[in-house]
Protein backbone atom coordinates (compact mmCIF):
# COMPACT_ATOMS: atom_id res chain seq x y z
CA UNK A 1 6.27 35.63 12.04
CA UNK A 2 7.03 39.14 13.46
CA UNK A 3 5.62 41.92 10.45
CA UNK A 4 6.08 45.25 9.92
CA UNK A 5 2.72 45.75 11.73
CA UNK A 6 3.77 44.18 14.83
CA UNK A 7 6.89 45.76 15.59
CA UNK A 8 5.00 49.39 14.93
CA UNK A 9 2.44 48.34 17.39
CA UNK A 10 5.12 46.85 19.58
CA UNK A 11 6.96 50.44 19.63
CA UNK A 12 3.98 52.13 20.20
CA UNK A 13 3.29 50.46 23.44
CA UNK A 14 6.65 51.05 24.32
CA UNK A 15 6.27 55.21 23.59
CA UNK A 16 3.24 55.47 24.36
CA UNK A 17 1.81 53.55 26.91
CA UNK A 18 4.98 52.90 28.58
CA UNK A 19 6.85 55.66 28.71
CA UNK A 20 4.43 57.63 28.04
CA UNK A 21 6.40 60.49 25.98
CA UNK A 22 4.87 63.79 26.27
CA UNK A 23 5.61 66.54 23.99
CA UNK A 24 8.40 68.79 24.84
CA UNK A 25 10.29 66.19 26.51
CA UNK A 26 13.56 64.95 26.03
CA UNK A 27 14.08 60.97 25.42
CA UNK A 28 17.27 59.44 26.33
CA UNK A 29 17.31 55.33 24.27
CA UNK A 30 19.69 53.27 25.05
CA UNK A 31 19.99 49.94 22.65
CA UNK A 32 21.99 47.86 21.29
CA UNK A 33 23.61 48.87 18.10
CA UNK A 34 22.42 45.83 16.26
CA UNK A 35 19.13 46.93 16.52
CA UNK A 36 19.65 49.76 14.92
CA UNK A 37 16.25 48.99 12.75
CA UNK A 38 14.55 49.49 15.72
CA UNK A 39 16.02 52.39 17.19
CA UNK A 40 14.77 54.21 14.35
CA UNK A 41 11.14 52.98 14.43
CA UNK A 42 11.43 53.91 18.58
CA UNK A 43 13.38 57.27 17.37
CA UNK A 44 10.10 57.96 15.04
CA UNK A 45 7.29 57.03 17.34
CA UNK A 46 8.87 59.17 20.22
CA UNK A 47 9.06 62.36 17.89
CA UNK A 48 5.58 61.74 16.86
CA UNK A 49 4.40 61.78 20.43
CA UNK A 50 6.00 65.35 20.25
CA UNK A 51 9.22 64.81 21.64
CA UNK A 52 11.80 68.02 21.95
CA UNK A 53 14.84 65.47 21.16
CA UNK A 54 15.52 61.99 20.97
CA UNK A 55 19.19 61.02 21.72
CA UNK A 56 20.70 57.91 21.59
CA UNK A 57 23.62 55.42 23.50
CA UNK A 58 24.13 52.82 21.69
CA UNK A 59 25.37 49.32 23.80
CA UNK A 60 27.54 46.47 22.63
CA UNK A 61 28.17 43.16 24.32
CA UNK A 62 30.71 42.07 21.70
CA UNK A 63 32.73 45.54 22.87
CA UNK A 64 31.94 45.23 26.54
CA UNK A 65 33.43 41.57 26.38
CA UNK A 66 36.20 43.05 24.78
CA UNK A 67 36.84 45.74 27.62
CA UNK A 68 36.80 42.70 30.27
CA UNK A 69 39.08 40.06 28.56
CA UNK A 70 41.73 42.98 27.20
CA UNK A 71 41.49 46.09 29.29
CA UNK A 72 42.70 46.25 32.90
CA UNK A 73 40.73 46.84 35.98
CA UNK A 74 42.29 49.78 36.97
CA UNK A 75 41.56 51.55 33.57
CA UNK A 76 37.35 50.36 33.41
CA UNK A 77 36.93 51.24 36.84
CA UNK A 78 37.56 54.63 36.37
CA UNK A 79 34.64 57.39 35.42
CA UNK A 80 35.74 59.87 33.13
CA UNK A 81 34.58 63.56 33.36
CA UNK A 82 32.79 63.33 30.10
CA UNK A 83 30.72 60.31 31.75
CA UNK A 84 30.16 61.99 34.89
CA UNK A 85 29.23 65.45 33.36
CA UNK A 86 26.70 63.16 30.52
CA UNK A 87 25.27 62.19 34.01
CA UNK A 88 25.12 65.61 35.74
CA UNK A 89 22.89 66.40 32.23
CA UNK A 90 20.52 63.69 32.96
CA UNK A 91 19.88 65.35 36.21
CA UNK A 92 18.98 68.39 34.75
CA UNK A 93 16.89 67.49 32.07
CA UNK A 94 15.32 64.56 33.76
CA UNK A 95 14.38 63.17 30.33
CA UNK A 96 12.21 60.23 29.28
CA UNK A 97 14.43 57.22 29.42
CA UNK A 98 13.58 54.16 27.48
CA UNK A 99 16.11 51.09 27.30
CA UNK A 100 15.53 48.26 24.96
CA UNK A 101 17.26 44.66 26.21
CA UNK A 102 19.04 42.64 23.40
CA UNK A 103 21.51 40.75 25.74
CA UNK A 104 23.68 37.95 24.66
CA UNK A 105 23.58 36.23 28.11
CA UNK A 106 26.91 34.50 27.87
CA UNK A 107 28.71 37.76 26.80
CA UNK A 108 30.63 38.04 29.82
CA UNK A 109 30.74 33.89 30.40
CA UNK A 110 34.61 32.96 31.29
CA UNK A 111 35.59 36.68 32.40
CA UNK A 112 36.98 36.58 35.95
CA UNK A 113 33.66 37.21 38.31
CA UNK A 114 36.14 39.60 40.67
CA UNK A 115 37.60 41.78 37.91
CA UNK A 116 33.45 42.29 37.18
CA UNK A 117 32.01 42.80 40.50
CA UNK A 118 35.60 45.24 41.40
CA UNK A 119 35.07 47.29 38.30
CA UNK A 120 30.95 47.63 39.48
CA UNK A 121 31.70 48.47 42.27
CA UNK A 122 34.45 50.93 41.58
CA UNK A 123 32.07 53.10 38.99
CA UNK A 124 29.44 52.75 40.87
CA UNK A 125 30.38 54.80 43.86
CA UNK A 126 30.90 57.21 41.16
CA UNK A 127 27.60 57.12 39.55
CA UNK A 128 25.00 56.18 41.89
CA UNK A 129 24.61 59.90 43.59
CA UNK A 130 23.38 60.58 39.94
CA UNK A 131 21.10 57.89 39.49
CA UNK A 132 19.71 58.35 42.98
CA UNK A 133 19.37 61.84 41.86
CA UNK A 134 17.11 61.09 39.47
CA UNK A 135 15.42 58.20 40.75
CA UNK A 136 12.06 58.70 41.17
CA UNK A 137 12.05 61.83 39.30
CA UNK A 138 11.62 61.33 35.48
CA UNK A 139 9.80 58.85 33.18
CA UNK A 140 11.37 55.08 31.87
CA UNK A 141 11.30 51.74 30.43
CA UNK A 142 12.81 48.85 29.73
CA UNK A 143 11.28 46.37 27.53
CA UNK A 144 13.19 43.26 25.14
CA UNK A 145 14.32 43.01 21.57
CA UNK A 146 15.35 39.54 20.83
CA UNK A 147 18.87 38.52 19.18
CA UNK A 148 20.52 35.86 18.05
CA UNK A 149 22.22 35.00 20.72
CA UNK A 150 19.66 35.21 23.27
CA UNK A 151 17.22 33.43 21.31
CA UNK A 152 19.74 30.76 21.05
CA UNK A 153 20.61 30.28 24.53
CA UNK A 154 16.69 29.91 25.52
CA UNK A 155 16.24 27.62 22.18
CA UNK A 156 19.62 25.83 21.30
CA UNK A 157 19.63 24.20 18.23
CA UNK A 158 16.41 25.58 16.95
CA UNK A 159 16.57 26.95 13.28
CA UNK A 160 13.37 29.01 14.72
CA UNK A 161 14.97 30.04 17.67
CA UNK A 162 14.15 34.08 17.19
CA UNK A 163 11.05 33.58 15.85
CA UNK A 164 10.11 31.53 19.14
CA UNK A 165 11.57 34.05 21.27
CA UNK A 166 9.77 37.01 19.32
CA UNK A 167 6.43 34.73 19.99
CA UNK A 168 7.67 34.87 24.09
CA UNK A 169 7.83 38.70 24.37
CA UNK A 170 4.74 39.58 22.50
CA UNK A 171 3.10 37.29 24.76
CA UNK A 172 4.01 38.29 27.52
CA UNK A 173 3.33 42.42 26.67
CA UNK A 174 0.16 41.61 25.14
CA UNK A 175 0.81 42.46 21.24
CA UNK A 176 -0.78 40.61 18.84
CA UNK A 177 -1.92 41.18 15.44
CA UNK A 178 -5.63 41.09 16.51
CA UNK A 179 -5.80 43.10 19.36
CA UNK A 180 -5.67 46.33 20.77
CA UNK A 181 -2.99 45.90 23.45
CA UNK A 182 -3.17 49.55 24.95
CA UNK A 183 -6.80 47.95 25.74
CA UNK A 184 -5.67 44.81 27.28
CA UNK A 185 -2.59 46.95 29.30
CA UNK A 186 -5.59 48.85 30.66
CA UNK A 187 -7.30 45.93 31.71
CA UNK A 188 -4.14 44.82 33.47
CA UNK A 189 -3.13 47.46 35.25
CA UNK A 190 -6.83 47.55 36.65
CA UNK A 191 -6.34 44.20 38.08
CA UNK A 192 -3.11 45.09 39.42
CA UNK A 193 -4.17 48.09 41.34
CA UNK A 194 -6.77 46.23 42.88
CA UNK A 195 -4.70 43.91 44.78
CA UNK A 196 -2.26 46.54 45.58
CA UNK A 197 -5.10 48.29 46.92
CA UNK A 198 -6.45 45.79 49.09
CA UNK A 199 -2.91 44.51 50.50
CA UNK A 200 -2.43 48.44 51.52
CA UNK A 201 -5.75 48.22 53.06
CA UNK A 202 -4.86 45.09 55.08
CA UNK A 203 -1.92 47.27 56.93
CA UNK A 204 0.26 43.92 56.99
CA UNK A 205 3.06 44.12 59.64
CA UNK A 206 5.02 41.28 58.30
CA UNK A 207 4.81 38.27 55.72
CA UNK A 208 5.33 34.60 56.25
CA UNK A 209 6.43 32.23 53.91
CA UNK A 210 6.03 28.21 53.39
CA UNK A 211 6.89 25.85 50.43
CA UNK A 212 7.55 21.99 50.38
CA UNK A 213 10.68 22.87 49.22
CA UNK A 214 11.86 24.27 52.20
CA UNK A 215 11.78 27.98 51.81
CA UNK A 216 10.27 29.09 55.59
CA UNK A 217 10.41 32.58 55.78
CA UNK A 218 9.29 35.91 57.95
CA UNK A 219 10.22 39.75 56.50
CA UNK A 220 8.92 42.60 58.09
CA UNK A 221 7.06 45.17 56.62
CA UNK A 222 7.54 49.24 56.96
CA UNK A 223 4.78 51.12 58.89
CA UNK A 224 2.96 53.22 56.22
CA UNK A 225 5.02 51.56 53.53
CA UNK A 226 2.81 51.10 50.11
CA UNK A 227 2.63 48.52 48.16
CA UNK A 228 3.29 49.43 44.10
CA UNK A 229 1.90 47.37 40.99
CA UNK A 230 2.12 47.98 36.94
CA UNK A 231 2.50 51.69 36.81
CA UNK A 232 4.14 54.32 38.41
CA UNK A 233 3.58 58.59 38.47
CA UNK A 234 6.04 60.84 37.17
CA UNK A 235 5.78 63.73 40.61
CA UNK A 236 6.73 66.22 38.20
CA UNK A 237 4.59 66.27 36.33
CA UNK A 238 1.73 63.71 37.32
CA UNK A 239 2.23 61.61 33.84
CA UNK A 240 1.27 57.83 34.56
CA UNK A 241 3.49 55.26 32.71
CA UNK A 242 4.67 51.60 33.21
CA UNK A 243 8.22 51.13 33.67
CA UNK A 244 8.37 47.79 32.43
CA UNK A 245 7.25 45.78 29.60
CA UNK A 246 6.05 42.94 30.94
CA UNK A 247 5.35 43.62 34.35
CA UNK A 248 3.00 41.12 36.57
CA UNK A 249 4.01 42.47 39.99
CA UNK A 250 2.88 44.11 42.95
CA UNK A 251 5.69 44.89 45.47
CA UNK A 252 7.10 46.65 48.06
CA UNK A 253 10.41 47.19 50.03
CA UNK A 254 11.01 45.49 53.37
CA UNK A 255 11.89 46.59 56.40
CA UNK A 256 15.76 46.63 55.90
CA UNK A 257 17.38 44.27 58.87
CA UNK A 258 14.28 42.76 60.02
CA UNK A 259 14.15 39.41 58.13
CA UNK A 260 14.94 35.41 59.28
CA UNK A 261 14.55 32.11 58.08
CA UNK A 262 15.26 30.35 54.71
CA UNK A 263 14.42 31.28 51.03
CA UNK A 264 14.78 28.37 48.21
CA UNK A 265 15.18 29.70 44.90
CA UNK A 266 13.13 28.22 42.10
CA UNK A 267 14.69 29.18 38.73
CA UNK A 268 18.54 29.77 38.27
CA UNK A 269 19.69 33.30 38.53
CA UNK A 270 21.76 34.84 35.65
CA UNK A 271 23.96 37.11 36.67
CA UNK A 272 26.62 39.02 34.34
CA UNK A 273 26.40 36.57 31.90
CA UNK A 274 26.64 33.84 34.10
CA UNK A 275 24.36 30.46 36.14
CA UNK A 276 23.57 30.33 39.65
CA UNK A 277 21.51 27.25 39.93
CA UNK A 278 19.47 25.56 42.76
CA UNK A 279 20.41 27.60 45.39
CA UNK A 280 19.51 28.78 49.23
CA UNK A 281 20.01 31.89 51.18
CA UNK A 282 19.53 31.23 54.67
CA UNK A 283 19.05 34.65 56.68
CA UNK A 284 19.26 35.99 60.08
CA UNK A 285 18.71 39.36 61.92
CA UNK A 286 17.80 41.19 58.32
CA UNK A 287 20.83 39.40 56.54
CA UNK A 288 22.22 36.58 54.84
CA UNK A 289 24.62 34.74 56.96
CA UNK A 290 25.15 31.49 54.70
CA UNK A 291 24.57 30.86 51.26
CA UNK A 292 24.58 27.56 49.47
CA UNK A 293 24.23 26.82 45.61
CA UNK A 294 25.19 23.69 43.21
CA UNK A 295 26.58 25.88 40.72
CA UNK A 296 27.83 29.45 40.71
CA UNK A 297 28.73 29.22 45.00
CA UNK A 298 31.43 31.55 44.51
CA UNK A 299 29.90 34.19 42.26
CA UNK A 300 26.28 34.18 45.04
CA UNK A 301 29.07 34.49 47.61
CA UNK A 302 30.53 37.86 45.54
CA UNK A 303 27.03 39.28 45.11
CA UNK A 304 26.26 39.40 48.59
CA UNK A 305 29.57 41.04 49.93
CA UNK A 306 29.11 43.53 46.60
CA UNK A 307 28.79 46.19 49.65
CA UNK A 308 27.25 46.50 53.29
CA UNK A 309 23.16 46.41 51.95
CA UNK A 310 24.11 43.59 49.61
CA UNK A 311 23.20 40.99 52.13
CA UNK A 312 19.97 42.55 53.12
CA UNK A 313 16.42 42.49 51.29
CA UNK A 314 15.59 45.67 49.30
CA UNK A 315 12.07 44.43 47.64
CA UNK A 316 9.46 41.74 48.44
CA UNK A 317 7.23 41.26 45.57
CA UNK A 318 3.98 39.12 44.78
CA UNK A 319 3.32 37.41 41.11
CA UNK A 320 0.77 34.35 40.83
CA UNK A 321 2.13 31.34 38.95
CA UNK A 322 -0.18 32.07 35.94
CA UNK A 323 2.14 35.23 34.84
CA UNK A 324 2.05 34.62 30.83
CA UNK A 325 5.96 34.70 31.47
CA UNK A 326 5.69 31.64 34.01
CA UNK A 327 3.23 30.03 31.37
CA UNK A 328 6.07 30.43 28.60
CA UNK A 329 7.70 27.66 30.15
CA UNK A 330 11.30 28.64 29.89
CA UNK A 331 14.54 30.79 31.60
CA UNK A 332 14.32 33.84 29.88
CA UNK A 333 18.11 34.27 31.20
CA UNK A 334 16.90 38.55 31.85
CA UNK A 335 15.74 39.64 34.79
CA UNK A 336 13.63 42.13 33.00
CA UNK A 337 11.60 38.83 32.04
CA UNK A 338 12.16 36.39 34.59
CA UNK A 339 11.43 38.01 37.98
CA UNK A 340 7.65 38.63 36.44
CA UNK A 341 7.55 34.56 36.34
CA UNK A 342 6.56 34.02 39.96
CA UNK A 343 6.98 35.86 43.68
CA UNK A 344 10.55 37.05 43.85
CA UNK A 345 12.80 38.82 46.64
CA UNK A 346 15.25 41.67 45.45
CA UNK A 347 19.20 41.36 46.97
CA UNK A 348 20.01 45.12 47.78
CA UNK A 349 18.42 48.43 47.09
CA UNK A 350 15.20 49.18 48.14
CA UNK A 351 12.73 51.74 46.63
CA UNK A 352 12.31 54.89 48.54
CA UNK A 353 8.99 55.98 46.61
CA UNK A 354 7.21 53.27 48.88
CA UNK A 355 7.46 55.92 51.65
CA UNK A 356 4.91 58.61 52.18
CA UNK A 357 6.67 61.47 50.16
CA UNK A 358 9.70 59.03 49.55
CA UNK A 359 10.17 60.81 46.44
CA UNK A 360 11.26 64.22 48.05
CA UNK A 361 13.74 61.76 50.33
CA UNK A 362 17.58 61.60 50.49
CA UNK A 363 18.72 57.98 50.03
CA UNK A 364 20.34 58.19 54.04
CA UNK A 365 16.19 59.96 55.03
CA UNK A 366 14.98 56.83 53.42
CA UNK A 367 17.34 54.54 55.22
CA UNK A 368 16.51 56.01 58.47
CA UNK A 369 12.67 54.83 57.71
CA UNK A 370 14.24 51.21 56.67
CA UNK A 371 14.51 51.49 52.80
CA UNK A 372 18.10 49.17 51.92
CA UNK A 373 20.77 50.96 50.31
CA UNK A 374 23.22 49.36 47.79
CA UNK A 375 25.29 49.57 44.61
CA UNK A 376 23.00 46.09 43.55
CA UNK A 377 19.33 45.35 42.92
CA UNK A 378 19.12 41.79 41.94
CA UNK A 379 15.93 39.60 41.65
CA UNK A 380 15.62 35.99 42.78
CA UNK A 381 12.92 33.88 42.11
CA UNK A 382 11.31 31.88 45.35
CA UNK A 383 7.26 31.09 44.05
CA UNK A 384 7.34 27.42 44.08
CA UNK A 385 3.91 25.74 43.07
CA UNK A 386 2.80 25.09 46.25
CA UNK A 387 4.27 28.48 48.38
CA UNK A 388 1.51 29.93 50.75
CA UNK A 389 2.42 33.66 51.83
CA UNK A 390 0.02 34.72 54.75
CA UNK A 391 0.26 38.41 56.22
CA UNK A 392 0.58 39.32 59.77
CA UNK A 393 -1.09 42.48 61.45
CA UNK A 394 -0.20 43.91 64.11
CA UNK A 395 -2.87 42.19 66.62
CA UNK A 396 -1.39 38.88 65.16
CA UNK A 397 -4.01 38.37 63.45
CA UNK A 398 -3.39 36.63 59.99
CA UNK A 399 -4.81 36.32 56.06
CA UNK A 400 -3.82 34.23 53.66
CA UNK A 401 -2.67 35.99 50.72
CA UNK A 402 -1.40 33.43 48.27
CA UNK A 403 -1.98 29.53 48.32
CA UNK A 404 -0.21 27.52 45.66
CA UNK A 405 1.31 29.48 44.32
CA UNK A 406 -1.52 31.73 43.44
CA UNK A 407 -3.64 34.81 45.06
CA UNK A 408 -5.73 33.07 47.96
């Protein structure tokens, strides 16, 4: 049963740890309006970490649904000043942004995929010179806050569905009532950096991949590129904090265009609000030139012509099949969850940070050095039981680096 006591420890790793407010900042939360309760516990702990402000956007499936079934595509695609100048703000304040996921995962089932993926990519021409503006630049999280009707799409028919999806979470972000979890996060993080530090000291060139299932699979690796795990550094002003609660990955971006071979996904993908199920991407020269799936063909088909970097890799990333999220047992049906279940790929944009001084990089610098540019950034899941990843140096010399689905 979730107490009082858990969900203040809960939002204290989330201020605290994760984000990592520091006084004088501005927070930006964005949550769910039904979770209002919440919002004010968050709203509390941020102000006791000293925060200057604490504002708030509240987000509604039931009104976003609404929008997609009623309005017309013309009207949602278009930015209005007062979005694009809330925008320009964030660029100038570069606050502390902390988002708490409450998602109803069939909020957007039955809308028409196209009138989606045409108003994202409409608005997001608009927006994304703001969020690459800040990317890299400012403090955030995201972390989960479970609802009714996500519980009850991961537990259907269960009178105890929250309470079994509260269990889930806690799990997986180490919160429990008996220990200290900014302890255990510590722990973690330690573990994490070590094997990011020795795959950067291995100087990889490129990764091969092999499962029974028939993912077989070589991506190339940027020169100098680093690899990343729990935490990341705020370059303004050298605050560590981990972007997302849970996190089980180390990863880094590809080199864009340099990619062949087939990846077999091994958990269905959810993507706005809807299934794609036991599917294949089969690339060649860097992209994806075929595509098959046994459910949701058409809407995989739509994701990868989203734009010109939607059919190339933007992030290669490494979790062992003892993740407590993989150990959970079940489709968490968000991303935020699911891509720490096992290794994943990323459809899309790439992170520039990998770079030596990526942060100080335009997005088209960070192209030139082979970072992937595009309006998406969507996870797929590819670490079967048995997949064996080895690295490749430039000698051709090889190391295995997971077998079975595990760290070799």
């Amino acid at each position: 049963m979730i107490t009082k006591e858990l969900l203040q420890k809960y939002a204290e790793l989330i201020v605290r740890t994760g984000a990592n407010v520091q006084p004088g900042q501005v927070v930006q939360l964005a949550i769910p309006v039904e979770q209002h309760a919440f919002a004010g516990i968050i709203t509390e702990e941020c102000y006791k970490a000293g925060a200057r402000k604490v504002n708030v956007d509240w987000m509604s499936d039931t009104l976003s649904r609404m929008d997609f079934l009623y309005a017309d595509t013309e009207v949602l695609s278009e930015v209005l000043p007062w979005q694009e100048a809330k925008m320009q703000q964030m660029v100038e304040d570069l606050p502390c942004r902390i988002v708490i996921l409450s998602d109803d995962p069939d909020a957007l089932a039955g809308v028409d995929p196209q009138k989606i993926s045409s108003v994202m990519q409409s608005r997001s021409k608009v927006m994304k010179p703001y969020r690459n503006a800040i990317d890299g630049k400012h403090q955030w999280l995201v972390a989960g806050y479970p609802s009714e009707k996500w519980a009850s799409k991961c537990f259907p028919d269960d009178p105890n569905a929250v309470e079994k999806l509260w269990e889930a979470i806690l799990t997986t972000v180490r919160v429990r009532e008996d220990n200290d979890p900014v302890a255990e996060w510590k722990a973690h993080v330690e573990f994490l950096n070590k094997k990011m530090d020795w795959l950067n000291e291995q100087a990889f060139t490129s990764l091969r991949y092999k499962s029974a299932n028939g993912t077989d699979f070589t991506v190339d690796l940027i020169p100098g590129a680093k690899w990343e795990g729990a935490g990341n550094t705020n370059p303004k002003n050298g605050v560590f904090y981990i972007p997302n609660l849970p996190t089980e990955e180390i990863f880094t971006s590809p080199l864009a265009g340099k990619c062949d071979g087939r990846l077999v996904s091994v958990k269905p993908l959810s993507w706005n609000s809807q299934l794609i199920e036991d599917f294949e991407i089969t690339f060649a020269d860097g992209m994806a030139v075929s595509c098959n799936a046994r459910k949701g063909q058409e809407l995989l088909e739509q994701m990868l012509q989203m734009d010109e970097g939607a059919a190339m890799l933007g992030e290669v990333a490494l979790v062992p099949k003892e993740s407590p999220v993989n150990q959970c047992g079940f489709l968490f049906y968000e991303t935020l969850f699911d891509e720490n279940a096992c290794c994943h790929f990323a459809l899309g944009a790439g992170f520039k940070e990998v770079l030596p001084g990526g942060d100080e990089l335009s997005t088209e610098e960070a192209k030139e050095q082979g970072i992937n540019d595009s309006i998406i950034h969507v996870d797929f899941m590819v670490g079967a039981d048995d997949l064996s990843i080895d690295g490749v140096r430039a000698d051709g010399s090889t190391t295995a680096i997971f077998r079975n689905g595990t760290w070799a």
